[in-house]
PDB file of N, CA and C in Angstrom:
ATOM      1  N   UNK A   1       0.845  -1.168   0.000  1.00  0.00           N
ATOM      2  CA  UNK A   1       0.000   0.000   0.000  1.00  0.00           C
ATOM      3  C   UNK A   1       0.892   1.233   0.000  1.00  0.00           C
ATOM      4  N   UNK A   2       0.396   2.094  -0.806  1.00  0.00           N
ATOM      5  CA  UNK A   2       1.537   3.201  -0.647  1.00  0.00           C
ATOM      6  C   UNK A   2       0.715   4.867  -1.496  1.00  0.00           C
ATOM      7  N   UNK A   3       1.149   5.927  -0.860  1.00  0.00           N
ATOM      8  CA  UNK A   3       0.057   6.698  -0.732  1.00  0.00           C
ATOM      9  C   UNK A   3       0.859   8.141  -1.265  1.00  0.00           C
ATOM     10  N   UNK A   4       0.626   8.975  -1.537  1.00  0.00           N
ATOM     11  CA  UNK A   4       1.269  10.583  -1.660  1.00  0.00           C
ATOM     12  C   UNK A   4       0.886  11.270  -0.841  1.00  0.00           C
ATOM     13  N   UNK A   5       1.877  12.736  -0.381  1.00  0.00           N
ATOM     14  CA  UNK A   5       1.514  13.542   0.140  1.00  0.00           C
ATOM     15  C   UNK A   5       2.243  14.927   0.259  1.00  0.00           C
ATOM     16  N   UNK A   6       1.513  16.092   0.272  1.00  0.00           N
ATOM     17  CA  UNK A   6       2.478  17.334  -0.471  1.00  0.00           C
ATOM     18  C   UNK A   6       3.063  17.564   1.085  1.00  0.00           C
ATOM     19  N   UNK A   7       4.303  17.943   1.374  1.00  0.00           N
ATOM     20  CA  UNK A   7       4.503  18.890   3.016  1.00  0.00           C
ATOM     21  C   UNK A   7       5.113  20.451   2.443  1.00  0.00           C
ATOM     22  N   UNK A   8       4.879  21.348   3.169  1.00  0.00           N
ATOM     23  CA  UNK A   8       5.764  22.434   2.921  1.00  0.00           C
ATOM     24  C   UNK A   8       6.115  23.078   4.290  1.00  0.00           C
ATOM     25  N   UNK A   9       7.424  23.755   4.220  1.00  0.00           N
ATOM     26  CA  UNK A   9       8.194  24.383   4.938  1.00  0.00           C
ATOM     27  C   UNK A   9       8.176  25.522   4.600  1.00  0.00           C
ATOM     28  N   UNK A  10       8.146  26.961   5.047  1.00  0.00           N
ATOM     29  CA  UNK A  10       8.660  28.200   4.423  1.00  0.00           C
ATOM     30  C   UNK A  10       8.337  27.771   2.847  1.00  0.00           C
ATOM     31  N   UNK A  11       9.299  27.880   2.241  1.00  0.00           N
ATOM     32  CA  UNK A  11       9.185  28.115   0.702  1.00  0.00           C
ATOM     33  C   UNK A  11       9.584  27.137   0.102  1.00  0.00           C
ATOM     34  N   UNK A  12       9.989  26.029   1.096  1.00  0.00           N
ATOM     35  CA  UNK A  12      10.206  24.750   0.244  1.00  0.00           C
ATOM     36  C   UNK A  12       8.754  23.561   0.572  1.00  0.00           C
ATOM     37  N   UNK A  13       8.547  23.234  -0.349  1.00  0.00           N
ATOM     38  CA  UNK A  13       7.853  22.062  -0.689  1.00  0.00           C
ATOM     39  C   UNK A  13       8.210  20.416  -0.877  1.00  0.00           C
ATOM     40  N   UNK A  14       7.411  19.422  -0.398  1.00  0.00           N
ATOM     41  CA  UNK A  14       7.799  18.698  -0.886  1.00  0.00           C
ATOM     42  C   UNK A  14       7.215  17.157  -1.093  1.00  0.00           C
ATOM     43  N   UNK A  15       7.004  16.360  -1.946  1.00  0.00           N
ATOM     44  CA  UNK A  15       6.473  15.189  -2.069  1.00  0.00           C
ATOM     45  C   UNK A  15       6.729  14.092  -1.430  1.00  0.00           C
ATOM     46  N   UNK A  16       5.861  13.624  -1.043  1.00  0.00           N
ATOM     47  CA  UNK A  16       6.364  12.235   0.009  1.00  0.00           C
ATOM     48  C   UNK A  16       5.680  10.909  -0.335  1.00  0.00           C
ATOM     49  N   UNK A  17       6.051  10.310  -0.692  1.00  0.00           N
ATOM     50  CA  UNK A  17       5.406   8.973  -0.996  1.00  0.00           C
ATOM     51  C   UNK A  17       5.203   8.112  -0.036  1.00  0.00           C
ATOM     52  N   UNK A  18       4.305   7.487   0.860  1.00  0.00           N
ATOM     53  CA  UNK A  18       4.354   6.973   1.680  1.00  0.00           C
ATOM     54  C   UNK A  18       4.030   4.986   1.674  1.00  0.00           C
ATOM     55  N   UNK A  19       4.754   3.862   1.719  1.00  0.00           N
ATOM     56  CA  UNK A  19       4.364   2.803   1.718  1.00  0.00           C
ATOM     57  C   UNK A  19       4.622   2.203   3.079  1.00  0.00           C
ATOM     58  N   UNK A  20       3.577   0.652   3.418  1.00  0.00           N
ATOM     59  CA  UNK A  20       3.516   0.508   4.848  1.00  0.00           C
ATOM     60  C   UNK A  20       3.657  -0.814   3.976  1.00  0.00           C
ATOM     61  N   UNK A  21       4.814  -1.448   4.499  1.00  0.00           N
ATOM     62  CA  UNK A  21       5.348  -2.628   4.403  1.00  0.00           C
ATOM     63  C   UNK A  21       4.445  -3.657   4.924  1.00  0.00           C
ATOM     64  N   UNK A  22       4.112  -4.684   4.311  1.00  0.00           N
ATOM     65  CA  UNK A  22       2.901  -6.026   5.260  1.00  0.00           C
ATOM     66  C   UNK A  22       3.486  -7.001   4.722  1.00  0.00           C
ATOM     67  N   UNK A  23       4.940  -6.794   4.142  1.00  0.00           N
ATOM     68  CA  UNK A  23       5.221  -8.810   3.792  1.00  0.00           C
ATOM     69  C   UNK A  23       6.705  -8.151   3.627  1.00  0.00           C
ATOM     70  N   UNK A  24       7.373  -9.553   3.252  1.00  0.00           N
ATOM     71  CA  UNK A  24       8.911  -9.331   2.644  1.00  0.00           C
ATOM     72  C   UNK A  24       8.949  -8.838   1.391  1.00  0.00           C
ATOM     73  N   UNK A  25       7.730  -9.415   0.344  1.00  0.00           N
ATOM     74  CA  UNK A  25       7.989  -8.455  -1.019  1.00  0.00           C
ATOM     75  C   UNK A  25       7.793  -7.516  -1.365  1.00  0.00           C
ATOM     76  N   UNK A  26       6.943  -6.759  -0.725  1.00  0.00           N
ATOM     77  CA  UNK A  26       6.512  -5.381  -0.728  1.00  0.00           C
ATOM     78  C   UNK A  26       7.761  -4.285   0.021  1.00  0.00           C
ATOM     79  N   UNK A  27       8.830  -5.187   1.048  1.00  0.00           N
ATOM     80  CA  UNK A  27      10.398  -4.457   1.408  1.00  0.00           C
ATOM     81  C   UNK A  27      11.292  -4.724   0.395  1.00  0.00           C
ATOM     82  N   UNK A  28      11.402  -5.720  -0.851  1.00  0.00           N
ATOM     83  CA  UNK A  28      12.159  -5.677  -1.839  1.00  0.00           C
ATOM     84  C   UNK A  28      11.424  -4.943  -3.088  1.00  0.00           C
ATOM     85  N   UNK A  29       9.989  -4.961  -2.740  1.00  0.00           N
ATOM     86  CA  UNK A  29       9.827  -3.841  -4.171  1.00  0.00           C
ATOM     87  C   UNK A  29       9.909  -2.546  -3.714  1.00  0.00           C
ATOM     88  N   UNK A  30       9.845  -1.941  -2.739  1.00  0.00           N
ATOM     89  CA  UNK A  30      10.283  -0.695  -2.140  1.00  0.00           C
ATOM     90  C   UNK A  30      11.540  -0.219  -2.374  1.00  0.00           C
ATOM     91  N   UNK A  31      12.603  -1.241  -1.830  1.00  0.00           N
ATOM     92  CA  UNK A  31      14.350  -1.398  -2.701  1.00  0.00           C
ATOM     93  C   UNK A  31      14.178  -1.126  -3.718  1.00  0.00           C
ATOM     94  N   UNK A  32      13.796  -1.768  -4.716  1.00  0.00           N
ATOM     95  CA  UNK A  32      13.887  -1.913  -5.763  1.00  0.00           C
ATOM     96  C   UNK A  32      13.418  -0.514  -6.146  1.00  0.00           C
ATOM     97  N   UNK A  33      11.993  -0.214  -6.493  1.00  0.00           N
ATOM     98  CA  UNK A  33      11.632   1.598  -6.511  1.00  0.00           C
ATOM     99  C   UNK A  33      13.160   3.083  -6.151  1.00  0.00           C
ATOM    100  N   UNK A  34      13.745   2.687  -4.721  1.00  0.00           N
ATOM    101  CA  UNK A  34      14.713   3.109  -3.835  1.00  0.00           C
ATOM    102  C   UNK A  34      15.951   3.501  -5.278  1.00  0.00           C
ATOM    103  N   UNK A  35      16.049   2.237  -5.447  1.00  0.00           N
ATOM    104  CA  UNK A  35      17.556   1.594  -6.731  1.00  0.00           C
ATOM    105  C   UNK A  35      17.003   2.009  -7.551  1.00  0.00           C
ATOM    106  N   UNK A  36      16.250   2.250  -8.232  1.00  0.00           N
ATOM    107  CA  UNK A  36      15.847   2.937  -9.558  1.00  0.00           C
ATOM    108  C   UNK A  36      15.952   4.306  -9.874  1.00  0.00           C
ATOM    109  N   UNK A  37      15.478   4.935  -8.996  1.00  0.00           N
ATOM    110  CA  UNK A  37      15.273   6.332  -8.378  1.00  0.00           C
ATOM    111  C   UNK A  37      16.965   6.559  -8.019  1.00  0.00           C
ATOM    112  N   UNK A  38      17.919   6.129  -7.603  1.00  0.00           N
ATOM    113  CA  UNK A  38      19.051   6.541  -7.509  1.00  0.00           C
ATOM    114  C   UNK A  38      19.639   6.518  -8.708  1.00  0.00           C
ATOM    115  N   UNK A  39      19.287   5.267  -9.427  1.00  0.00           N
ATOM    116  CA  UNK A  39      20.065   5.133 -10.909  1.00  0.00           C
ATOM    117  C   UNK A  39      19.878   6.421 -11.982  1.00  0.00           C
ATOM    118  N   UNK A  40      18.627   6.731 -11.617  1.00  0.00           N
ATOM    119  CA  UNK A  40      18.048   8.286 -12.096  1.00  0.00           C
ATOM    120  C   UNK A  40      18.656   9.536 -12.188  1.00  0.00           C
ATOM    121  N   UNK A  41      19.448   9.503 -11.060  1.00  0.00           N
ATOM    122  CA  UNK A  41      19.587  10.707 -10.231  1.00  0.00           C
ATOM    123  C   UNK A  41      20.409  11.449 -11.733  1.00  0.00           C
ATOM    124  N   UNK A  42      21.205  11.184 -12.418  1.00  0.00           N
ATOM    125  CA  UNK A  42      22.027  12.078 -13.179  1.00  0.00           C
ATOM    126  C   UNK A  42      21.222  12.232 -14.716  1.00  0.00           C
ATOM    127  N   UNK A  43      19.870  11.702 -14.831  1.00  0.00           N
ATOM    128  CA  UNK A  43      19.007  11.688 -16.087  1.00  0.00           C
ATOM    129  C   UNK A  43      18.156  13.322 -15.835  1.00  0.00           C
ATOM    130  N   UNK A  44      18.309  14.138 -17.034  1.00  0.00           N
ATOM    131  CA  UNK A  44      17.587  15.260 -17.628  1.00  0.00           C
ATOM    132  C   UNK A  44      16.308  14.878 -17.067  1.00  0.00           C
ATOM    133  N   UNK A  45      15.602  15.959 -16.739  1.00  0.00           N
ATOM    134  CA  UNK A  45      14.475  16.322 -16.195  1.00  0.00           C
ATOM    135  C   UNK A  45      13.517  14.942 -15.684  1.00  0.00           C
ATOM    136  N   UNK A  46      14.107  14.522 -14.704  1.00  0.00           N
ATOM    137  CA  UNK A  46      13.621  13.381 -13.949  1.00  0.00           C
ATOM    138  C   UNK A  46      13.779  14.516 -12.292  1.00  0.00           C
ATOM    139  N   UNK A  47      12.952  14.505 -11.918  1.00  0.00           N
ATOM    140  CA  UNK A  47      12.984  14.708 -10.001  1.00  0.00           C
ATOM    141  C   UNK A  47      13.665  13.645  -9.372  1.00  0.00           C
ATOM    142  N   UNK A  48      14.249  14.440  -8.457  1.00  0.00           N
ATOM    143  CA  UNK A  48      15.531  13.387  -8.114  1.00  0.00           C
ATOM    144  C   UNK A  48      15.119  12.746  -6.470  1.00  0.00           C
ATOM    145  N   UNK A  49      14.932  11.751  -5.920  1.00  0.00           N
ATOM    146  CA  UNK A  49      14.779  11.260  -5.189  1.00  0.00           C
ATOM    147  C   UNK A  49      15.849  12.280  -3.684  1.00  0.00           C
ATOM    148  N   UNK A  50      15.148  13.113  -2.741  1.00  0.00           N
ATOM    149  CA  UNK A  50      15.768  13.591  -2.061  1.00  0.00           C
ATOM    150  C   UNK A  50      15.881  12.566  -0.752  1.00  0.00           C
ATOM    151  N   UNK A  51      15.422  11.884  -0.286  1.00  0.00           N
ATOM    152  CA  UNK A  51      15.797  11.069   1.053  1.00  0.00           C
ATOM    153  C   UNK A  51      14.696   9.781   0.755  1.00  0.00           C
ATOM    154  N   UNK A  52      15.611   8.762   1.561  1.00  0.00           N
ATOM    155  CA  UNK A  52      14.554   7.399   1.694  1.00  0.00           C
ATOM    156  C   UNK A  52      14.594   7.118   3.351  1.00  0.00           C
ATOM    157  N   UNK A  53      13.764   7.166   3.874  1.00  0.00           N
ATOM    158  CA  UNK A  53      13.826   6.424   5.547  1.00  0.00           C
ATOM    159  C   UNK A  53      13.169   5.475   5.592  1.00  0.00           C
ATOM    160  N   UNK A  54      13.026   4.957   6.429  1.00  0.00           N
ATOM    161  CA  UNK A  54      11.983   3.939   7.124  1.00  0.00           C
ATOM    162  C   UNK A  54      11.683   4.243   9.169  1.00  0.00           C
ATOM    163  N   UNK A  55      10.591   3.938   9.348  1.00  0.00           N
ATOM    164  CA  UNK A  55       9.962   3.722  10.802  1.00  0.00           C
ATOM    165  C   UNK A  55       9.243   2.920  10.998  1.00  0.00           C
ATOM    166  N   UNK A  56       9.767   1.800  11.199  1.00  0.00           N
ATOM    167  CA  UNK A  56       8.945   0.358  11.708  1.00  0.00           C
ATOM    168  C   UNK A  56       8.782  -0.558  10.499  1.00  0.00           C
ATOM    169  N   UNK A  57       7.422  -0.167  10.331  1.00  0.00           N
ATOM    170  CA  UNK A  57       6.423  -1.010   8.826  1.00  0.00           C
ATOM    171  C   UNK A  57       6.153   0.247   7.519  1.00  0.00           C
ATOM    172  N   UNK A  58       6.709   1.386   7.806  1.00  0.00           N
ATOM    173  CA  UNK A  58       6.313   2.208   6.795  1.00  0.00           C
ATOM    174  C   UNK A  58       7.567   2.935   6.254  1.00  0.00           C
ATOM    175  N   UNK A  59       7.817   3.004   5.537  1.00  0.00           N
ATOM    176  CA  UNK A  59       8.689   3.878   4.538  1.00  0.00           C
ATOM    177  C   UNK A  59       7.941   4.812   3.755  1.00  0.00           C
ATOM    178  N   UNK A  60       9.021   5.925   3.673  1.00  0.00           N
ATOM    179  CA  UNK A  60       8.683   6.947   2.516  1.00  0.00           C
ATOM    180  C   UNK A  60      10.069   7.355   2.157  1.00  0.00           C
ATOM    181  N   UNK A  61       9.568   7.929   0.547  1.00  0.00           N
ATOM    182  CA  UNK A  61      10.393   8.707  -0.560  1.00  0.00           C
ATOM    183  C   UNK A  61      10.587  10.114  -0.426  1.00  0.00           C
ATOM    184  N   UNK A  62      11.262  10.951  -0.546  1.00  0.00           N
ATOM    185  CA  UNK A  62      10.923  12.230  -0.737  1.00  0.00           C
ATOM    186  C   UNK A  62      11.232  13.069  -1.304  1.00  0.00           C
ATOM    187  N   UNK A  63      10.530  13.467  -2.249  1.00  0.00           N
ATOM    188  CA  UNK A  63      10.958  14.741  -3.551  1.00  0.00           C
ATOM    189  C   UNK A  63      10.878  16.075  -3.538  1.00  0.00           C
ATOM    190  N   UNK A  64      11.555  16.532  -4.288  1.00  0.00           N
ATOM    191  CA  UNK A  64      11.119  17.958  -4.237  1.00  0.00           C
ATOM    192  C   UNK A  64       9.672  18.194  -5.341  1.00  0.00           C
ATOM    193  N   UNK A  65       8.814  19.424  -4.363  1.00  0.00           N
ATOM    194  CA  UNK A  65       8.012  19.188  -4.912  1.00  0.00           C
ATOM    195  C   UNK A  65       7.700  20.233  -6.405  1.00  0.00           C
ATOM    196  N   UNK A  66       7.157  19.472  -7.595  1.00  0.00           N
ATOM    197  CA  UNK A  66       6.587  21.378  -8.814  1.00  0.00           C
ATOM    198  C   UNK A  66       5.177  20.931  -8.974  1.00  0.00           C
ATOM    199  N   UNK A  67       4.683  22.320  -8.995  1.00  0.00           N
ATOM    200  CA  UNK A  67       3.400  22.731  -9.153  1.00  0.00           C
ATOM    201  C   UNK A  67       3.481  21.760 -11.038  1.00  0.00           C
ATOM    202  N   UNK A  68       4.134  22.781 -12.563  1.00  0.00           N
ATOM    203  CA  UNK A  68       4.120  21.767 -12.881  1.00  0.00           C
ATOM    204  C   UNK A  68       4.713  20.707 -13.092  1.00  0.00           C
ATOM    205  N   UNK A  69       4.240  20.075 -14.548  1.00  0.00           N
ATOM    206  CA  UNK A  69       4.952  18.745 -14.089  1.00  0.00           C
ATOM    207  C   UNK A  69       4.032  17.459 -14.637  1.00  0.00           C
ATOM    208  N   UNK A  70       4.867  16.587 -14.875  1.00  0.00           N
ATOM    209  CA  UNK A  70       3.689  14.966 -15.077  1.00  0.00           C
ATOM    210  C   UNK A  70       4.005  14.331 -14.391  1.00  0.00           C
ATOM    211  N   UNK A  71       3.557  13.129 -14.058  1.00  0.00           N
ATOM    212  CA  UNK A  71       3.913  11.744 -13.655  1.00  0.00           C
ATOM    213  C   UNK A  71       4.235  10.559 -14.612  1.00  0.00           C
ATOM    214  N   UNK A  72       5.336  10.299 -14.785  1.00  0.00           N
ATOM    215  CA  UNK A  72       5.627   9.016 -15.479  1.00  0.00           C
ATOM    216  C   UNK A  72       5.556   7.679 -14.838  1.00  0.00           C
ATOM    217  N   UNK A  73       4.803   6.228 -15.367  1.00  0.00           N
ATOM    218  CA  UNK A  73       5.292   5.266 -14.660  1.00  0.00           C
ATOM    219  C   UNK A  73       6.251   4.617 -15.376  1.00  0.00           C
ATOM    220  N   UNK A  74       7.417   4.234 -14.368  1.00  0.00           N
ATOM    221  CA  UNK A  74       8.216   2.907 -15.271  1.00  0.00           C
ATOM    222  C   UNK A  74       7.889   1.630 -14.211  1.00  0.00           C
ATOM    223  N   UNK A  75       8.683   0.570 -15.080  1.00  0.00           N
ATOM    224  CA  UNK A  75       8.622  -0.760 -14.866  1.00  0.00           C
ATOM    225  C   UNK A  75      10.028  -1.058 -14.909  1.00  0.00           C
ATOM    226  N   UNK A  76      10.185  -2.005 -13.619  1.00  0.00           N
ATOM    227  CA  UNK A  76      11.500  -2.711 -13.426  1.00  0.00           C
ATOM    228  C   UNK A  76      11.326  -3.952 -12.794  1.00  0.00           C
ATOM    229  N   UNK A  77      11.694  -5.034 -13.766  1.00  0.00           N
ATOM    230  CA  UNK A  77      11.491  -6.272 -13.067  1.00  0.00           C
ATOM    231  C   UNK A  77       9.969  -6.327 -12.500  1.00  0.00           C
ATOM    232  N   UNK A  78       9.071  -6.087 -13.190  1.00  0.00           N
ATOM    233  CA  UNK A  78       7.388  -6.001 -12.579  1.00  0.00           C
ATOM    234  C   UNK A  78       7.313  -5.208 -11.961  1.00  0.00           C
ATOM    235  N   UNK A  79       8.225  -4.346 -10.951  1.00  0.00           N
ATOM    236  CA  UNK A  79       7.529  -3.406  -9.947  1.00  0.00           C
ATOM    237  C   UNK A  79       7.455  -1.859 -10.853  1.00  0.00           C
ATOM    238  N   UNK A  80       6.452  -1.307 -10.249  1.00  0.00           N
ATOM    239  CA  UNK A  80       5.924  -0.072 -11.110  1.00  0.00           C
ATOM    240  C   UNK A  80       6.454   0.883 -10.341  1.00  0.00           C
ATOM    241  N   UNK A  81       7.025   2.100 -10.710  1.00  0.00           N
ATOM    242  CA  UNK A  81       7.480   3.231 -10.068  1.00  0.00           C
ATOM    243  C   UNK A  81       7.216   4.122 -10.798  1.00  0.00           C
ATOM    244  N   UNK A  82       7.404   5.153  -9.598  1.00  0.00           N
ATOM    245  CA  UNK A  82       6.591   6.821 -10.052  1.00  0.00           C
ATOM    246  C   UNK A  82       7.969   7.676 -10.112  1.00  0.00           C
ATOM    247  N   UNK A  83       7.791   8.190 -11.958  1.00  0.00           N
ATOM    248  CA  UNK A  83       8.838   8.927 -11.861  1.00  0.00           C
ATOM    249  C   UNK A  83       8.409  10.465 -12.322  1.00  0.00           C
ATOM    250  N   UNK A  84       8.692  11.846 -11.681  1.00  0.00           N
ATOM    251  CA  UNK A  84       8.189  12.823 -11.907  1.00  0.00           C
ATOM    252  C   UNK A  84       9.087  13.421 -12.701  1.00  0.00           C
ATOM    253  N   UNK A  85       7.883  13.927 -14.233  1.00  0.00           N
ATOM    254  CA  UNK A  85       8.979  14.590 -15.202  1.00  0.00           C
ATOM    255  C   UNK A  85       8.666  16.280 -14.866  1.00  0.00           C
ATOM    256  N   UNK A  86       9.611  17.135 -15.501  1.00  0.00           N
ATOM    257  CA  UNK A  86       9.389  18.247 -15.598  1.00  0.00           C
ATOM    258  C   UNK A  86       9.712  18.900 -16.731  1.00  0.00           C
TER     259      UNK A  86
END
């Protein structure tokens, strides 16, 4: 299960993806999302994955956030990830 959510600070913004872990494969497709999103990091107008944590059973992503903007999905090895273009 895994959810969005905008936060803002002062003048920064930012996207948070939120998933709540309930098995072992849902913590390797989370990795996996994690590893993709880093492999990213030096690709033209892709949003770059700013922090990954975890607390307990839930993890989140966190991006910077733009008003605009699309959502791309890719596919890796079956798992689907959200990649934000600009």
């Amino acid at each position: 299960m895994c959810g969005t959510a905008l936060l803002g600070h002062g003048r920064e913004h930012f996207a948070v993806k939120k998933f709540v872990k309930y098995s072992r494969e849902s913590e390797e497709r989370i990795a996996i999302e994690v590893s993709i999103h880093r492999q990213l990091l030096d690709v033209r107008n892709v949003v770059p994955l700013l922090a990954a944590t975890a607390t307990g059973h839930i993890s989140y992503l966190v991006f910077p956030f733009y008003k605009r903007g699309s959502v791309g999905v890719i596919c890796y090895g079956g798992v689907r990830g959200m990649v934000i273009l600009v």
